[in-house]
N, C-alpha and C. Protein backbone atom coordinates (compact mmCIF):
# COMPACT_ATOMS: atom_id res chain seq x y z
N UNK A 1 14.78 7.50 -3.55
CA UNK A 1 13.66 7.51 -4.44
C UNK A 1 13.64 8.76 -5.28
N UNK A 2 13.23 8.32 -6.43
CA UNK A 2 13.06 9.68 -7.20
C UNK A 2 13.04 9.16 -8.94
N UNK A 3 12.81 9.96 -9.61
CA UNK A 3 13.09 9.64 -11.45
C UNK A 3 14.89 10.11 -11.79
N UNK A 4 15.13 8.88 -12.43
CA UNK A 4 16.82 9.54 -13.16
C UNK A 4 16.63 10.84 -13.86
N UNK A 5 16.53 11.86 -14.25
CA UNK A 5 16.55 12.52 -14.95
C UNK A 5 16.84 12.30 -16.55
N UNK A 6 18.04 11.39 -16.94
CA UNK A 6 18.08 11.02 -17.99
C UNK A 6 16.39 10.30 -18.88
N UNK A 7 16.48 9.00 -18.26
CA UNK A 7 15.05 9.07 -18.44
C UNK A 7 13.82 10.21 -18.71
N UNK A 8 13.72 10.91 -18.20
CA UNK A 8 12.77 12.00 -18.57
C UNK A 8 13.71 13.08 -20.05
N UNK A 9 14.59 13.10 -19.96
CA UNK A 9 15.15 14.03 -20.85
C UNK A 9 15.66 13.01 -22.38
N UNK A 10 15.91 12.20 -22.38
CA UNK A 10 15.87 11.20 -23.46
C UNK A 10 14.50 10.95 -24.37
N UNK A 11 13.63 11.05 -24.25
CA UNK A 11 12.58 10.99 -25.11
C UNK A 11 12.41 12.25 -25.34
N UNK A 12 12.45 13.26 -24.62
CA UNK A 12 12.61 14.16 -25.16
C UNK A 12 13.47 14.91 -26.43
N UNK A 13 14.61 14.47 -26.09
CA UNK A 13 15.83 14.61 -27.24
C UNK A 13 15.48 13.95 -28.27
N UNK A 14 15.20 12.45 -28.28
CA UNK A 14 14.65 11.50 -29.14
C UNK A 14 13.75 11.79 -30.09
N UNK A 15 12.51 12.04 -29.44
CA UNK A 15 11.11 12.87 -30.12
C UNK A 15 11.26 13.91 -30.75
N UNK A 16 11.78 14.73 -30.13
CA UNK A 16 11.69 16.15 -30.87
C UNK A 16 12.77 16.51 -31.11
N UNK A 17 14.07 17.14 -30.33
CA UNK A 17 15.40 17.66 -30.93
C UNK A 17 16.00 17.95 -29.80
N UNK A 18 17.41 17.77 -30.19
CA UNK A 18 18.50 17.73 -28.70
C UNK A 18 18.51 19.32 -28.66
N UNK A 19 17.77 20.14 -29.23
CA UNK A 19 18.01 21.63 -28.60
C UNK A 19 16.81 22.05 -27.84
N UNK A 20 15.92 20.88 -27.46
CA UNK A 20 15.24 20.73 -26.15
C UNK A 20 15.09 20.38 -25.22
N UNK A 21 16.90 20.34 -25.31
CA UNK A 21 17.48 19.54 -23.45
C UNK A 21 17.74 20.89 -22.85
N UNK A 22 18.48 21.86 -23.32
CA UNK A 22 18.74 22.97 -22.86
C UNK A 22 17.65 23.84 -22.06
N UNK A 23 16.44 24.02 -22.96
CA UNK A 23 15.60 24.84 -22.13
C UNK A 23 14.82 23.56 -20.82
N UNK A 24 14.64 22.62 -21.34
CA UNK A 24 14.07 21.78 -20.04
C UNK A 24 15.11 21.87 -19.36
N UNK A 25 16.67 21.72 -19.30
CA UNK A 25 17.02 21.90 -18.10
C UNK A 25 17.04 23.39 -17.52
N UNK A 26 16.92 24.26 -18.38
CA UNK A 26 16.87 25.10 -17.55
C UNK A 26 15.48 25.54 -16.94
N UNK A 27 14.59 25.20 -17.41
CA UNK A 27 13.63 25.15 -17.02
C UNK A 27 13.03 24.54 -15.24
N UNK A 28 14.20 23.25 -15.18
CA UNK A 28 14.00 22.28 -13.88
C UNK A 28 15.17 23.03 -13.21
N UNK A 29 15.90 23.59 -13.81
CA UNK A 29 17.14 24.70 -12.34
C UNK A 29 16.48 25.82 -12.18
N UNK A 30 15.06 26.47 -12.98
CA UNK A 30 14.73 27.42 -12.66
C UNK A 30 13.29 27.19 -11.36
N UNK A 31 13.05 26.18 -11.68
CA UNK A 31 12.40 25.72 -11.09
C UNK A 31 12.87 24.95 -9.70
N UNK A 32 13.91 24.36 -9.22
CA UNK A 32 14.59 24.35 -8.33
C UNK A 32 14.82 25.47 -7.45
N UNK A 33 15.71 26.24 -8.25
CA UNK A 33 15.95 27.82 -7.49
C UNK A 33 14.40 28.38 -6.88
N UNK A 34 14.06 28.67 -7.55
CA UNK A 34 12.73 29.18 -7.08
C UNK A 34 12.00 28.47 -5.94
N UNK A 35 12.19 27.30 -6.18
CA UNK A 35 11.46 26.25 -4.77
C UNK A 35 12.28 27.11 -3.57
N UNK A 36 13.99 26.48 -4.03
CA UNK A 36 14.47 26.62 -2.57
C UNK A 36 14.58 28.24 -2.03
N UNK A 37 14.43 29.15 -3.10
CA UNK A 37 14.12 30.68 -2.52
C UNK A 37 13.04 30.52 -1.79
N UNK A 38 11.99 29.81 -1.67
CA UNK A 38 10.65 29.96 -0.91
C UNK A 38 10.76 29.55 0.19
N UNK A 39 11.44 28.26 -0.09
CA UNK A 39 11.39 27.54 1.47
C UNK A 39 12.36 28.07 2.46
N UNK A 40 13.85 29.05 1.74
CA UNK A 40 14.45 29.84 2.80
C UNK A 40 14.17 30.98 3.53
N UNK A 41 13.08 31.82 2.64
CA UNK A 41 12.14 33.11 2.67
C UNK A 41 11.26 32.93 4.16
N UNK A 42 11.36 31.26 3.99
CA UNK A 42 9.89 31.01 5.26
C UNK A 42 11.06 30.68 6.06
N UNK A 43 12.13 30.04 6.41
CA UNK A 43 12.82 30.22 7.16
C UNK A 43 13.41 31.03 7.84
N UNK A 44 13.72 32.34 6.91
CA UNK A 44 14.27 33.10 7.58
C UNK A 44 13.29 34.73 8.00
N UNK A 45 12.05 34.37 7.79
CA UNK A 45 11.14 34.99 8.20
C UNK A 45 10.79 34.64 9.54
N UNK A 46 10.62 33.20 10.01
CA UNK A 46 10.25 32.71 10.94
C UNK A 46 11.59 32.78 12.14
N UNK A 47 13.14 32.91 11.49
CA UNK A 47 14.17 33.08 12.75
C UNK A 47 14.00 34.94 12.86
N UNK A 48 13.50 35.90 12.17
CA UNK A 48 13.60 36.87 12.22
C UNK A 48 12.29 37.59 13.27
N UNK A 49 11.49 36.35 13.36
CA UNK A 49 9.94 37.16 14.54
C UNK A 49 10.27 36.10 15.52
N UNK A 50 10.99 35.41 15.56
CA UNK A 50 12.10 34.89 17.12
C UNK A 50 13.04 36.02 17.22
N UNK A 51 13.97 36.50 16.36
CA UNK A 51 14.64 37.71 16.89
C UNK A 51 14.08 38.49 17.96
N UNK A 52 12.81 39.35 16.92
CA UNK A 52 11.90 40.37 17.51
C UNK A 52 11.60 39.99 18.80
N UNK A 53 10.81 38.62 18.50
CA UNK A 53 10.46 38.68 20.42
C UNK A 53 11.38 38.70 21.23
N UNK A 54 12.59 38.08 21.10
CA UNK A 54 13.89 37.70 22.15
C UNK A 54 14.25 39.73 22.62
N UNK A 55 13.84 40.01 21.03
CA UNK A 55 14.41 41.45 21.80
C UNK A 55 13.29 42.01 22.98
N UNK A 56 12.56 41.89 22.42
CA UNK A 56 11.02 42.90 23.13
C UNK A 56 11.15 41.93 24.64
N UNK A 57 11.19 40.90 24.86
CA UNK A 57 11.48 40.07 25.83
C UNK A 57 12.99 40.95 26.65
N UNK A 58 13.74 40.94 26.27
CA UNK A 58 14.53 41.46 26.45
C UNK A 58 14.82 42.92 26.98
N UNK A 59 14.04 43.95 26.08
CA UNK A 59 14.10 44.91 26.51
C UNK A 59 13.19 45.30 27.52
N UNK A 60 12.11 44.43 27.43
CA UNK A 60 10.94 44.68 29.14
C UNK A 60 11.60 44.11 30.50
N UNK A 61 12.32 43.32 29.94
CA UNK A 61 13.32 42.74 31.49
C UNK A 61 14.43 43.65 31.88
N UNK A 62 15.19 44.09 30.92
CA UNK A 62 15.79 45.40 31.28
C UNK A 62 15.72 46.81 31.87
N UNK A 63 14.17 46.97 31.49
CA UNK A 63 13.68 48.48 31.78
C UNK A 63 12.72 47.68 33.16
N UNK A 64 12.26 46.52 33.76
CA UNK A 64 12.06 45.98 34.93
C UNK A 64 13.13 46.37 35.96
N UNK A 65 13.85 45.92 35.39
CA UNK A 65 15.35 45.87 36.07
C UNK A 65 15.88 47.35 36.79
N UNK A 66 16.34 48.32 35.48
CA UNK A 66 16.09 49.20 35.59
C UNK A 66 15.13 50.16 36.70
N UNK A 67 13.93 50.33 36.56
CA UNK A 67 12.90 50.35 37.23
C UNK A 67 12.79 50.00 38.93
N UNK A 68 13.42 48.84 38.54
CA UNK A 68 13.43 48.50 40.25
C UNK A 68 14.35 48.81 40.80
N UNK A 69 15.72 48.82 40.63
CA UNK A 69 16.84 50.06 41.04
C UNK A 69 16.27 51.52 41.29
N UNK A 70 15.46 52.06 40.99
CA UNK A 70 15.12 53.06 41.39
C UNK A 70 13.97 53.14 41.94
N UNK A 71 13.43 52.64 42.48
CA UNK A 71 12.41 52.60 43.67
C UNK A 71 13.35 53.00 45.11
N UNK A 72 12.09 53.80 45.99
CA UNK A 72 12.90 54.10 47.02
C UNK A 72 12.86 52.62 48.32
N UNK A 73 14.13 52.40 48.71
CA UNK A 73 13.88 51.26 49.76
C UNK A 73 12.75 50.88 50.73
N UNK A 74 12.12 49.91 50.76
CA UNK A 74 11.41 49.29 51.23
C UNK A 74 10.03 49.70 50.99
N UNK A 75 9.82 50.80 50.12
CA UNK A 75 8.48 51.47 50.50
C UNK A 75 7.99 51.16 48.73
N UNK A 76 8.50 50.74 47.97
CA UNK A 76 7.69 49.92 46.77
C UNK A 76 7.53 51.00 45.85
N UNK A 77 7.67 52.15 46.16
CA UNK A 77 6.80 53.16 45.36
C UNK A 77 8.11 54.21 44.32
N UNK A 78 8.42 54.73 43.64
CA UNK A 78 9.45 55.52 42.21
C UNK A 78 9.37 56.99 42.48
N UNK A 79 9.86 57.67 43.12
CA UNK A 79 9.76 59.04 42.93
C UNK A 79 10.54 59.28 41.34
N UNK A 80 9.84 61.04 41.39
CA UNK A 80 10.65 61.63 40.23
C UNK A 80 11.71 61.84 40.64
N UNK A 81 12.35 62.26 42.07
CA UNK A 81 13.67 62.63 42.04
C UNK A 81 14.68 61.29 42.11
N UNK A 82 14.16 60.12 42.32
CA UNK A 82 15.26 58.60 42.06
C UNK A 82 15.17 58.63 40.85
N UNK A 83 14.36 58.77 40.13
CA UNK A 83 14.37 58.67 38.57
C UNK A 83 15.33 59.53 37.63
N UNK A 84 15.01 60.83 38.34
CA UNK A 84 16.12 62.06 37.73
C UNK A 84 17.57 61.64 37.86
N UNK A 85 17.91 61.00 39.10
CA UNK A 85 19.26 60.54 39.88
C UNK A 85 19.85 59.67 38.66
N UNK A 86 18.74 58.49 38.64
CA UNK A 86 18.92 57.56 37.98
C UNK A 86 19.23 57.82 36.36
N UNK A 87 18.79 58.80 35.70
CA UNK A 87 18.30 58.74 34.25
C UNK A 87 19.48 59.34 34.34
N UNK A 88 19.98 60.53 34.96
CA UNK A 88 21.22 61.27 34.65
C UNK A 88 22.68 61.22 35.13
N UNK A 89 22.85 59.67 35.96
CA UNK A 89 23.66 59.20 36.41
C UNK A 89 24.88 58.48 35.76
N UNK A 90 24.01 57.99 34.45
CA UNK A 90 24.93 57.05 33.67
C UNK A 90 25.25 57.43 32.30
């Protein structure tokens, strides 16, 4: 579905002058371009705050991780000196 384009640009030429095919078409590629810049803008805005979270997701599971490697065994609780061990180990 859709209009031929010819159709729309033929009365035009007809009516007024074939040096008003040029700017209508450029007019409908400028107008094209511009659509599909918008609709990729929102696309790639929307894969870019999935990035962000995957990271922030990411980096709180790491520093969890982290974190729990240095707790002292069985007793739940982080001294400063596992932490010092830890921070200056690697």
């Amino acid at each position: 579905g859709g209009i031929i384009w010819k159709e729309v640009l033929d009365p035009l030429v007809e009516r007024t002058s074939p040096g008003m095919a040029l700017p209508f078409v450029m007019y409908i590629a400028f107008a094209m371009f511009a659509m599909l810049n918008v609709i990729t803008g929102v696309f790639v805005e929307s894969a870019m705050a999935n990035a962000r979270e995957e990271n922030n997701e990411d980096l709180v599971a790491r520093l969890r991780e982290a974190v729990e490697g240095m707790k002292v065994s069985g007793s739940g609780h982080l001294t400063w000196e596992n932490f010092e061990r830890k921070l200056y180990s690697k």
